[in-house]
Protein backbone atom coordinates (compact mmCIF):
# COMPACT_ATOMS: atom_id res chain seq x y z
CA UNK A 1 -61.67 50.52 -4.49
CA UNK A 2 -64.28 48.39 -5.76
CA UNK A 3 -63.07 45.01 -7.38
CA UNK A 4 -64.15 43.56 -10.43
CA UNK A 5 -66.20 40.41 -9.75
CA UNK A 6 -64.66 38.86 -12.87
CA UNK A 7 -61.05 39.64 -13.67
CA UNK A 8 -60.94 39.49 -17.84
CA UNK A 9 -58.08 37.17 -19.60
CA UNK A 10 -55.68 39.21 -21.98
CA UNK A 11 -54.64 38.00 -25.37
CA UNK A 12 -51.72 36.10 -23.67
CA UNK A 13 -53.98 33.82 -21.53
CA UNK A 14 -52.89 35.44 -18.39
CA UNK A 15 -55.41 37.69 -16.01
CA UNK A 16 -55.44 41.25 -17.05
CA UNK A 17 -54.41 43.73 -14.65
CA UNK A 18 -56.56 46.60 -13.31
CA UNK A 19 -54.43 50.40 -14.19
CA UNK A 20 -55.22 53.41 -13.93
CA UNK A 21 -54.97 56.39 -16.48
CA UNK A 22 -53.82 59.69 -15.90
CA UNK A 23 -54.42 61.52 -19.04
CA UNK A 24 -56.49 64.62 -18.87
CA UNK A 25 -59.27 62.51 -21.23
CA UNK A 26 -59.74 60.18 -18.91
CA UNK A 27 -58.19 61.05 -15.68
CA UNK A 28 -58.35 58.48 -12.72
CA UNK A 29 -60.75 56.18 -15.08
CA UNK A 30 -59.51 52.80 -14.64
CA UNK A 31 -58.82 50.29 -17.08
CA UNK A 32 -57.46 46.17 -17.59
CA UNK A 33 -54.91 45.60 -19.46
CA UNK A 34 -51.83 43.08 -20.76
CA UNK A 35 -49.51 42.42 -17.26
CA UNK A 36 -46.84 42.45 -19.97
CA UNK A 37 -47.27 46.06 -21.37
CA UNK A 38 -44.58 48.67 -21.15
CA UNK A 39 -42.39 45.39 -19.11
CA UNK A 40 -39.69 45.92 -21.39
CA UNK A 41 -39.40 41.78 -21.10
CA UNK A 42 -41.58 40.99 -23.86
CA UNK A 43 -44.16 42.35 -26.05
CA UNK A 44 -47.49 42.75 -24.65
CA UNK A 45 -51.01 41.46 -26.34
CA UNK A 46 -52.27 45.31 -26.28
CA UNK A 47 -55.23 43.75 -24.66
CA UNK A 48 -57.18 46.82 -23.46
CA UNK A 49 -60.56 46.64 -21.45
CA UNK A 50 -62.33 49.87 -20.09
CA UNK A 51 -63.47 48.69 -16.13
CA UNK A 52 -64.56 52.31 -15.26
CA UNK A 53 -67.08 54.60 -17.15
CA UNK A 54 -66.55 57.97 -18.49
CA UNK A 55 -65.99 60.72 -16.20
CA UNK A 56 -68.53 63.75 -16.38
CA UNK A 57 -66.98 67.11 -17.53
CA UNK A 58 -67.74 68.05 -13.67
CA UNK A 59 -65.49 65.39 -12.49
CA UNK A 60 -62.85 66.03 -14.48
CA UNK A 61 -62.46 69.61 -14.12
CA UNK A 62 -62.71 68.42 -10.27
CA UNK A 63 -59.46 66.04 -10.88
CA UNK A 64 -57.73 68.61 -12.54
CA UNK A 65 -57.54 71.06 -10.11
CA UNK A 66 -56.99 68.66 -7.21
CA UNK A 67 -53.95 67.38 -9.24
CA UNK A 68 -52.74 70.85 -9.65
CA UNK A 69 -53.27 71.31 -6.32
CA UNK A 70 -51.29 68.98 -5.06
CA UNK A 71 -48.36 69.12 -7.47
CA UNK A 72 -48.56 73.38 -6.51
CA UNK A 73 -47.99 71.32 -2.76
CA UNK A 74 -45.05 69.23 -3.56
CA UNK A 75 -43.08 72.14 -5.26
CA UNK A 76 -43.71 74.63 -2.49
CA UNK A 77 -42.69 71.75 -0.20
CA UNK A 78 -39.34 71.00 -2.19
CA UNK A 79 -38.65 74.74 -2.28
CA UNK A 80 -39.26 74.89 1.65
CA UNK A 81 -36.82 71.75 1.84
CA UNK A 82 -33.96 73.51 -0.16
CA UNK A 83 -34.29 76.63 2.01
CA UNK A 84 -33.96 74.80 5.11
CA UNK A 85 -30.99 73.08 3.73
CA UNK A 86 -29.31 76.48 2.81
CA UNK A 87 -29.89 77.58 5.93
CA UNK A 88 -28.16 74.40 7.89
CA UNK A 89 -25.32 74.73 5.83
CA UNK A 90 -24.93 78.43 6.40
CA UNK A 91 -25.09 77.75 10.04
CA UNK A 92 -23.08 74.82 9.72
CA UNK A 93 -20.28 76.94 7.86
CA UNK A 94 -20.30 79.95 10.61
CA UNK A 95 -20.36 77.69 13.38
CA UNK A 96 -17.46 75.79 12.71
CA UNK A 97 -15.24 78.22 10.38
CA UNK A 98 -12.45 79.93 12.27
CA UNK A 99 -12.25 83.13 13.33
């Protein structure tokens, strides 16, 4: 990840911090913003500083289907872990019920 050679000051007077977004507008573009913002301890400036540029429709079509990809992953992998788990307990259950 390539690092900003200057690191911008929020509203609050503290160094922003680099995020990412994950919306489908502007998918893996990163931005700075307030190290206070969605804290819950206080209220944030709302400072808000783009660090990446727009994506290219290309790119973000190419995001999109790697995240559904991988999400299509990780539910065929939970599924596989809840059958294996049926199965040890149905094992489990005839090997050491009485006959």
């Amino acid at each position: 990840m390539d690092m900003p050679e200057v690191i911008p000051v929020c509203y609050c007077g503290n160094s922003a911090k680099l995020n990412t977004c994950w919306s489908n507008n502007n998918l893996g573009r990163r931005f700075f913003g307030c190290k206070q913002f969605g804290s819950g301890f206080r209220k944030s400036c709302r400072f808000f500083s783009w660090f990446d540029p727009p994506l290219t429709p290309r790119l973000r079509v190419v995001l999109l289907g790697l995240l559904k990809k991988v999400k299509t992953l990780k539910d065929a992998r939970k599924r596989e872990k809840r059958t294996w788990f049926l199965v040890l307990v149905i094992v489990t259950v005839l090997l050491f019920s009485k006959p």
